[in-house]
Protein backbone atom coordinates (compact mmCIF):
# COMPACT_ATOMS: atom_id res chain seq x y z
CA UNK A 1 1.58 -3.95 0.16
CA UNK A 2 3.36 -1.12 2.51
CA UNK A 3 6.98 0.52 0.27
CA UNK A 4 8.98 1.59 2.52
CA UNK A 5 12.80 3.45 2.32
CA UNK A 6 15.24 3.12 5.76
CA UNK A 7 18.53 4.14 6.78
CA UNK A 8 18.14 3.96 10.84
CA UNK A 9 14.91 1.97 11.47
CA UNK A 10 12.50 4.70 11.65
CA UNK A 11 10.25 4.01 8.39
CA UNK A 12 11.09 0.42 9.06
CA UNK A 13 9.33 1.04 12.25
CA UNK A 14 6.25 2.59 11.02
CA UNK A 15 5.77 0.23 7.54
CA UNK A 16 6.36 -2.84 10.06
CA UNK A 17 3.94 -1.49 12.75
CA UNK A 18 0.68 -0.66 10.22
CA UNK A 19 1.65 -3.78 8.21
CA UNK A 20 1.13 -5.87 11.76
CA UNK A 21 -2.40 -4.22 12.41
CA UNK A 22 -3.69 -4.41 8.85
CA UNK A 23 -2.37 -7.40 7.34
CA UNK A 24 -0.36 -5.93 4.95
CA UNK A 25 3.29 -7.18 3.59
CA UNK A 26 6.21 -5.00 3.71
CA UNK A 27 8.85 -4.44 0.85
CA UNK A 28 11.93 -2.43 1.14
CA UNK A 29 12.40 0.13 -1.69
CA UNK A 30 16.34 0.01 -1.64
CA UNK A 31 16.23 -4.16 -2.03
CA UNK A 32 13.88 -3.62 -4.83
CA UNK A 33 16.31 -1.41 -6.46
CA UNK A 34 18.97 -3.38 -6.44
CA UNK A 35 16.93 -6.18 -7.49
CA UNK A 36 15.63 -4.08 -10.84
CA UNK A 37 11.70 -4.97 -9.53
CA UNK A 38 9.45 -2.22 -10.05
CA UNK A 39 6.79 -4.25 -11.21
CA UNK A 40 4.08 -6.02 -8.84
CA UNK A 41 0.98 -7.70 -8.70
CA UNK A 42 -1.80 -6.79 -5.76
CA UNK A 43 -4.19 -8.71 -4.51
CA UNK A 44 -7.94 -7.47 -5.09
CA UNK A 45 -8.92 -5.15 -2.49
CA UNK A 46 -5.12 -4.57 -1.49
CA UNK A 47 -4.17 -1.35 -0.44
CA UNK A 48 -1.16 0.67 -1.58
CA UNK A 49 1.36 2.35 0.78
CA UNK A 50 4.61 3.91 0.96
CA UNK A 51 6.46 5.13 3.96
CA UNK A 52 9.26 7.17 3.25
CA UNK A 53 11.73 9.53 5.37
CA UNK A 54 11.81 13.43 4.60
CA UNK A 55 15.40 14.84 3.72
CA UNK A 56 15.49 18.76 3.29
CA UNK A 57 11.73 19.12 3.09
CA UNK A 58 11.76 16.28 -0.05
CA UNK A 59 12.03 12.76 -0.42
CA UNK A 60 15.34 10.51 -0.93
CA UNK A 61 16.21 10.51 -4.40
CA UNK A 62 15.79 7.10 -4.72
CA UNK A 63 12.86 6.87 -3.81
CA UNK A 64 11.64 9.45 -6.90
CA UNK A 65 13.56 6.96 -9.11
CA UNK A 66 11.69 3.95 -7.93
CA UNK A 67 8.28 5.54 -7.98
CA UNK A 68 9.02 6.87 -12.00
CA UNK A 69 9.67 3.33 -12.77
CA UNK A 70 7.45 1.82 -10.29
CA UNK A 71 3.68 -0.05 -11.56
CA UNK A 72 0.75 -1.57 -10.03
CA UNK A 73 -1.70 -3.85 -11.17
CA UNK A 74 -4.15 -3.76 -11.19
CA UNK A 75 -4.16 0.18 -11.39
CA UNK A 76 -7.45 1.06 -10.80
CA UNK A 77 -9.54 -0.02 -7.50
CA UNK A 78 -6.41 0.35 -4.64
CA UNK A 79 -6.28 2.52 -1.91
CA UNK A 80 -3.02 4.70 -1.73
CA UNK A 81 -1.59 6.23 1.37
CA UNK A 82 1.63 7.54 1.69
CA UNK A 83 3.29 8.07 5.42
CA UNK A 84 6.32 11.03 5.56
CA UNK A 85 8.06 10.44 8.61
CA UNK A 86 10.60 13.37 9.90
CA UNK A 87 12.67 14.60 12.83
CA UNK A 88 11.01 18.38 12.65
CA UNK A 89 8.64 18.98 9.23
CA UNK A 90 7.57 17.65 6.17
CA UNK A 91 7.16 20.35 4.17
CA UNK A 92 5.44 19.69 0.68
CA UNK A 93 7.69 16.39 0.13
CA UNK A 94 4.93 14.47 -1.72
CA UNK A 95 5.22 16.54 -4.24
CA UNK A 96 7.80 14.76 -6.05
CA UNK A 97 5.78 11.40 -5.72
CA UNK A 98 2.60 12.58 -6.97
CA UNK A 99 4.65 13.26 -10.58
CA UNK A 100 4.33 9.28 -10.35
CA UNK A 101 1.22 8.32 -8.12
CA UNK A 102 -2.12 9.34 -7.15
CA UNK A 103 -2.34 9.35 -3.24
CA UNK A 104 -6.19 8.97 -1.68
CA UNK A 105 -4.33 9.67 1.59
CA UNK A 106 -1.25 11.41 3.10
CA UNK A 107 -0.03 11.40 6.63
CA UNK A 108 3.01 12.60 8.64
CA UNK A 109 4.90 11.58 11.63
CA UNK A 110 7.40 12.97 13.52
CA UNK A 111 10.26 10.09 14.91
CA UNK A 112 13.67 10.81 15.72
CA UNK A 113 15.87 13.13 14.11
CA UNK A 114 19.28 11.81 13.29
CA UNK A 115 20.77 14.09 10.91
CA UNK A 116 24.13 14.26 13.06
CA UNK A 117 25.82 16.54 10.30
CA UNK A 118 23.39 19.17 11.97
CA UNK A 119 22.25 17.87 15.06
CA UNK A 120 23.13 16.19 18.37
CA UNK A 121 21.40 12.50 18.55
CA UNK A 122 19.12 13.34 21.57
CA UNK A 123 19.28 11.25 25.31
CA UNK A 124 18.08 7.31 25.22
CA UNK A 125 14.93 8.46 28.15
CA UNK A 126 14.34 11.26 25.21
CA UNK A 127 14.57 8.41 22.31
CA UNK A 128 12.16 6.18 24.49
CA UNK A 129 9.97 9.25 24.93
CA UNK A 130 10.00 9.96 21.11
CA UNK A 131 9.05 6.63 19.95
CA UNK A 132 6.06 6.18 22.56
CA UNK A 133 4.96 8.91 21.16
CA UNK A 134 4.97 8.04 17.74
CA UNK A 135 3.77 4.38 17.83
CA UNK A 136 0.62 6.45 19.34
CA UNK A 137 0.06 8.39 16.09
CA UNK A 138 1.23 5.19 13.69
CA UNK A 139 -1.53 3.48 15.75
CA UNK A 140 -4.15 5.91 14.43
CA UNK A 141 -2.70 6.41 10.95
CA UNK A 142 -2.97 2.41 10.94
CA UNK A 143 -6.78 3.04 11.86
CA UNK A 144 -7.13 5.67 9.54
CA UNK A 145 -5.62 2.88 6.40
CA UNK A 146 -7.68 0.19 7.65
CA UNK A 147 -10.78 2.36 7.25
CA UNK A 148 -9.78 3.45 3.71
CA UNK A 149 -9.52 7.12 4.94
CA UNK A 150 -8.63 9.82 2.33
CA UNK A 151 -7.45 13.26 2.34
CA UNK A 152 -4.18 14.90 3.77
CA UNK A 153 -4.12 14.10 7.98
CA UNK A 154 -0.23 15.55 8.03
CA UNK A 155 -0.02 17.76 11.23
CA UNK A 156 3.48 18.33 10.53
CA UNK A 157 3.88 19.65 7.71
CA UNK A 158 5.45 23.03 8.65
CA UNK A 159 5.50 26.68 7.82
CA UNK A 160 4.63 27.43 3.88
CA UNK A 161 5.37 23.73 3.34
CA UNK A 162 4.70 24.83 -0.77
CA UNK A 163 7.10 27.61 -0.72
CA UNK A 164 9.84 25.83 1.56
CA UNK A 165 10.24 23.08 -0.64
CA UNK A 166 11.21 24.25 -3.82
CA UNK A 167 13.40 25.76 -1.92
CA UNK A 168 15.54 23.75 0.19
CA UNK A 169 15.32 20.63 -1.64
CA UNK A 170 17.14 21.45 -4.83
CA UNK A 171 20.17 21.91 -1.85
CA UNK A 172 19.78 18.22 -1.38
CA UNK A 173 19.13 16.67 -4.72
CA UNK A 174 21.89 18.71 -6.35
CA UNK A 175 24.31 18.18 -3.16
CA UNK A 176 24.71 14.92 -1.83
CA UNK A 177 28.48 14.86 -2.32
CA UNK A 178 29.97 11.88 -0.56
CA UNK A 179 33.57 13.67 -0.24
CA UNK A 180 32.58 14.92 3.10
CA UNK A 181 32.53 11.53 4.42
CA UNK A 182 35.60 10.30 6.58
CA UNK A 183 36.46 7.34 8.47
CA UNK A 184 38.74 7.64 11.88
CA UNK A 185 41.13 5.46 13.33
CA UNK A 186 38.72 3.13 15.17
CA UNK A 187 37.49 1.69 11.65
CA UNK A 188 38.07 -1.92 11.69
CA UNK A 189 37.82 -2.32 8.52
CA UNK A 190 34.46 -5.22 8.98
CA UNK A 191 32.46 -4.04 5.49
CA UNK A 192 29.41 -3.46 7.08
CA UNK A 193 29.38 -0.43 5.70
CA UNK A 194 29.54 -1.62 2.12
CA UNK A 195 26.73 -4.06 2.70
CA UNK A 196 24.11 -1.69 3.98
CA UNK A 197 24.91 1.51 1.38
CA UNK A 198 21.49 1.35 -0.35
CA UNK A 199 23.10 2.87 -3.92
CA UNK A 200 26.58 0.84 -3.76
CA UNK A 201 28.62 3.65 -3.46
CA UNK A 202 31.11 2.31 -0.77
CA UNK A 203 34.42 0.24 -1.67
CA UNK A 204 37.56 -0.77 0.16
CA UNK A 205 40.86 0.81 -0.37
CA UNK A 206 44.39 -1.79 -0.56
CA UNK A 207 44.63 -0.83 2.94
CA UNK A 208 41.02 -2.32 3.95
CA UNK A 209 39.27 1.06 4.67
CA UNK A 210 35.83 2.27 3.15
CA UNK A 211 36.05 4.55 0.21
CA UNK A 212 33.11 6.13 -1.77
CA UNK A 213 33.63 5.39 -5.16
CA UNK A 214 30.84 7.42 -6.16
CA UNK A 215 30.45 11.39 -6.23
CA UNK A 216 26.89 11.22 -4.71
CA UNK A 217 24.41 9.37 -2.84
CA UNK A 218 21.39 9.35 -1.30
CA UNK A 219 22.84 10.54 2.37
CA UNK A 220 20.75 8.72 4.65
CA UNK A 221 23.57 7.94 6.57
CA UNK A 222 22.51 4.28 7.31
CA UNK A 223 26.91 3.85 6.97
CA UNK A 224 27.22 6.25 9.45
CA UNK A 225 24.60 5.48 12.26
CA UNK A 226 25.21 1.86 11.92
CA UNK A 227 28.94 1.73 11.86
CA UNK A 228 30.02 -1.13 14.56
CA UNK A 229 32.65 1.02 15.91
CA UNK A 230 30.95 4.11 15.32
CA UNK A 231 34.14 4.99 12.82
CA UNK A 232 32.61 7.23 9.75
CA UNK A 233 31.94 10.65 9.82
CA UNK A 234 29.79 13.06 7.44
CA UNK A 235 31.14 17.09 7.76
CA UNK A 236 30.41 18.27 11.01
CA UNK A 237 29.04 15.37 12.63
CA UNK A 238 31.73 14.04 15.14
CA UNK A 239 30.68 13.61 18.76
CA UNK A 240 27.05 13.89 17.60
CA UNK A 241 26.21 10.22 18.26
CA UNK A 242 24.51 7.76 16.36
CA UNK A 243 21.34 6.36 16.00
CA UNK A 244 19.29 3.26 15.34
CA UNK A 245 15.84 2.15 16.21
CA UNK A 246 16.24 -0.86 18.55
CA UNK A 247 12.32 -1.51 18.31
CA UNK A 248 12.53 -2.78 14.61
CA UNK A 249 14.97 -5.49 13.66
């Protein structure tokens, strides 16, 4: 059973693509959430995974909350990998799910970055490029699962991945503040939005716009990049493009 947490595709991507090669079902963590399950049965011999997205050298906050409440039976016997996937380093970000789990094997990938309040979304050849690249690696991580590999096989992990952690992720946990998001005039007022906010904190004004009702969430930006008609913004992140991977559906 592979966990995984998505806002554009990219842990999607890799949870869908190591499922496929060793026979493994997929569950997303944000469904599960909103469905109160953190309770599940595995099959004997079934491994454990969890393929999560790295925000500010940590991992979404939600995800931290599902693996406090989260248990596995049978708890002895499994095999437990976790996959960090990133645009640019992981940093130490398992340390906040190893409070919760003991991991026989970590690994990190590299995908596309699409933190637009930062960074330009890079050229579709460059996407292409990106993703080739990366079903390579998931390809050998899958290897690596099947095979019951342990150890830490993360070649992306950064500088001082111990010392930058502590210290950009309290910037993140304690930030969050969904009063930088905006929506422009080409909103059309569809909900999408709404529907795909993984901690329900989008509502609709009289006037049929998007509001967020709440004063944080998890910022994954999953509103943002998969907006129809490309109408919400987060700070700085006009004209930065969005993104979504077209190779999961």
């Amino acid at each position: 059973m592979i966990f995984y947490f998505t806002a554009t595709g990219n842990s999607k991507f890799i949870a869908d693509r190591i499922a496929t090669a060793t026979g493994d079902q997929t569950k997303n963590i944000a469904e599960c959430v909103k469905a109160g399950q953190y309770l599940f049965e595995l099959a004997e011999g079934e491994r454990l995974g969890f393929v999560v997205p790295v925000y500010y050298y940590g991992t979404p906050t939600m995800v931290n909350e599902f693996m406090r409440k989260f248990e596995a039976s049978p708890k002895t016997g499994v095999h437990t990998f976790v996959v960090l996937n990133c645009g640019g380093s992981t940093g130490d970000a398992t340390r906040y799910i190893r409070k919760y789990l003991e991991i026989d094997a970590l690994f990190g990938i590299k995908t596309v970055d699409n933190y637009v309040p930062l960074y330009k979304i890079v050229s579709d050849n460059a996407i292409c490029e990106q993703l080739d690249a990366a079903e390579h690696e998931i390809d050998k991580i899958a290897n690596m699962v099947k095979a019951g590999k342990q150890g830490a096989y993360n070649p992306v992990a950064g500088f001082l991945p111990q010392l930058v952690t502590p210290l950009i992720y309290p910037i993140y946990k304690n930030g969050r503040k969904t009063k930088k998001f905006k929506v422009n005039e080409k909103c059309t007022g569809c909900g999408q939005c709404k529907d795909i906010c993984p901690c329900k904190a989008i509502g609709f004004s009289q006037d049929g716009k998007p509001v967020w009702s709440k004063p944080q969430c998890e910022i994954c930006l999953a509103c943002l990049h998969r907006c129809p008609a490309a109408a919400i913004e987060y700070g700085k992140s006009a004209g930065r493009g969005q993104y979504v991977n077209k190779r999961v559906t």
